[in-house]
Protein backbone atom coordinates (compact mmCIF):
# COMPACT_ATOMS: atom_id res chain seq x y z
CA UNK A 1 -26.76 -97.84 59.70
CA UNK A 2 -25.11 -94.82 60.68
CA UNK A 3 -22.03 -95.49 58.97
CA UNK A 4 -23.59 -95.99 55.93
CA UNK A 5 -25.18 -92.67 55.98
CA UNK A 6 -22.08 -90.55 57.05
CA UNK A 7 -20.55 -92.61 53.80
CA UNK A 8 -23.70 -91.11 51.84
CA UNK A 9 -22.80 -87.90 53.00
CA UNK A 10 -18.91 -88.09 52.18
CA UNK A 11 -19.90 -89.22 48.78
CA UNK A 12 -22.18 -86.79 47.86
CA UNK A 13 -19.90 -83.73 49.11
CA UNK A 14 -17.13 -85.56 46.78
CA UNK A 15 -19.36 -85.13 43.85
CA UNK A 16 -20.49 -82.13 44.53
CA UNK A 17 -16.86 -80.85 44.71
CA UNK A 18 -15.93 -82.37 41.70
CA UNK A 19 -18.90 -80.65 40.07
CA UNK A 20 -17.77 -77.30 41.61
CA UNK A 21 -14.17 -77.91 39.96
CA UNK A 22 -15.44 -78.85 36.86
CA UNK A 23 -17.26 -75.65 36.72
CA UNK A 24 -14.12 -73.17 37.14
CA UNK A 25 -12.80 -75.50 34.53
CA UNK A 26 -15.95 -74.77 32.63
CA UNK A 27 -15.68 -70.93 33.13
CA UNK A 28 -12.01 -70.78 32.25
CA UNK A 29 -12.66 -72.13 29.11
CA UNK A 30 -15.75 -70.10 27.88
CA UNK A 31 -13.56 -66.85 28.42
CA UNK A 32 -10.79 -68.41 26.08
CA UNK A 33 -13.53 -69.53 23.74
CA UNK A 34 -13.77 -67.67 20.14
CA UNK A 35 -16.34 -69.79 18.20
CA UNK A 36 -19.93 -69.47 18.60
CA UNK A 37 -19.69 -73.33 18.73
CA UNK A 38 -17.52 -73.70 21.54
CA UNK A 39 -19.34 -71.12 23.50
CA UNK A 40 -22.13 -72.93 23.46
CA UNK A 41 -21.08 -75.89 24.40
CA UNK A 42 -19.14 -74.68 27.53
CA UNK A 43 -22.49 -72.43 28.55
CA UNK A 44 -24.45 -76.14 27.85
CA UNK A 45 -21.86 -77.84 30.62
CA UNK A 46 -21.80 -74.81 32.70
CA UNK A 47 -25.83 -75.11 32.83
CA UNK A 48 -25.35 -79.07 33.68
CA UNK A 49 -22.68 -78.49 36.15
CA UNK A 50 -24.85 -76.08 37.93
CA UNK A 51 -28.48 -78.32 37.94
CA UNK A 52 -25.81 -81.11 38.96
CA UNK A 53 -24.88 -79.38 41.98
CA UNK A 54 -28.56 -78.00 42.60
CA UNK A 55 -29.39 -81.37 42.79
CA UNK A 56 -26.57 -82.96 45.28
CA UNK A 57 -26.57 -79.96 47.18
CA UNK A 58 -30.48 -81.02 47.77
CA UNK A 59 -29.62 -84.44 48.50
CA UNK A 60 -27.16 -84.04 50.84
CA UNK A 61 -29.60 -81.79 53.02
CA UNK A 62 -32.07 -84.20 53.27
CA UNK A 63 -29.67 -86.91 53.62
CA UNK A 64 -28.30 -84.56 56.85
CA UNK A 65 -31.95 -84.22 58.21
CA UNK A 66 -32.25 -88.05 58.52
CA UNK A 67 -28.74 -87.86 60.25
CA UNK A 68 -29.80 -85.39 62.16
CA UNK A 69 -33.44 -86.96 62.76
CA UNK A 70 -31.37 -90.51 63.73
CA UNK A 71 -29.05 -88.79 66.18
CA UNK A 72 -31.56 -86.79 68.07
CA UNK A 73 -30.51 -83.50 67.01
């Protein structure tokens, strides 16, 4: 049971990283953008990026209170 949680928690700090790189991705290319059209499609994935990580980031705490709820801590 454990195991499966710590694999929980693995995953969801993978995604949550791959989020975060996306974003500087997402940042580089709205200060190389020109066209209103690209700008606001990079500021529509920057907002996604951003409520994507809100929402891991909120997973993964509760996910480490049952951990640390299960442990004892």
């Amino acid at each position: 049971m454990y195991s499966s949680l710590f694999y929980l928690d693995c995953s969801i700090r993978e995604k949550i990283d791959l989020e975060t790189r996306m974003r500087e991705g997402i940042w580089k290319l709205l200060s190389l953008s020109t066209k209103k059209d690209q700008v606001l499609h990079a500021v529509k994935n920057l907002l996604v990026c951003n409520a994507r990580i809100e929402a891991y980031t909120a997973e993964l705490q509760k996910l480490q209170e049952q951990i640390a709820n299960r442990t004892g801590r």
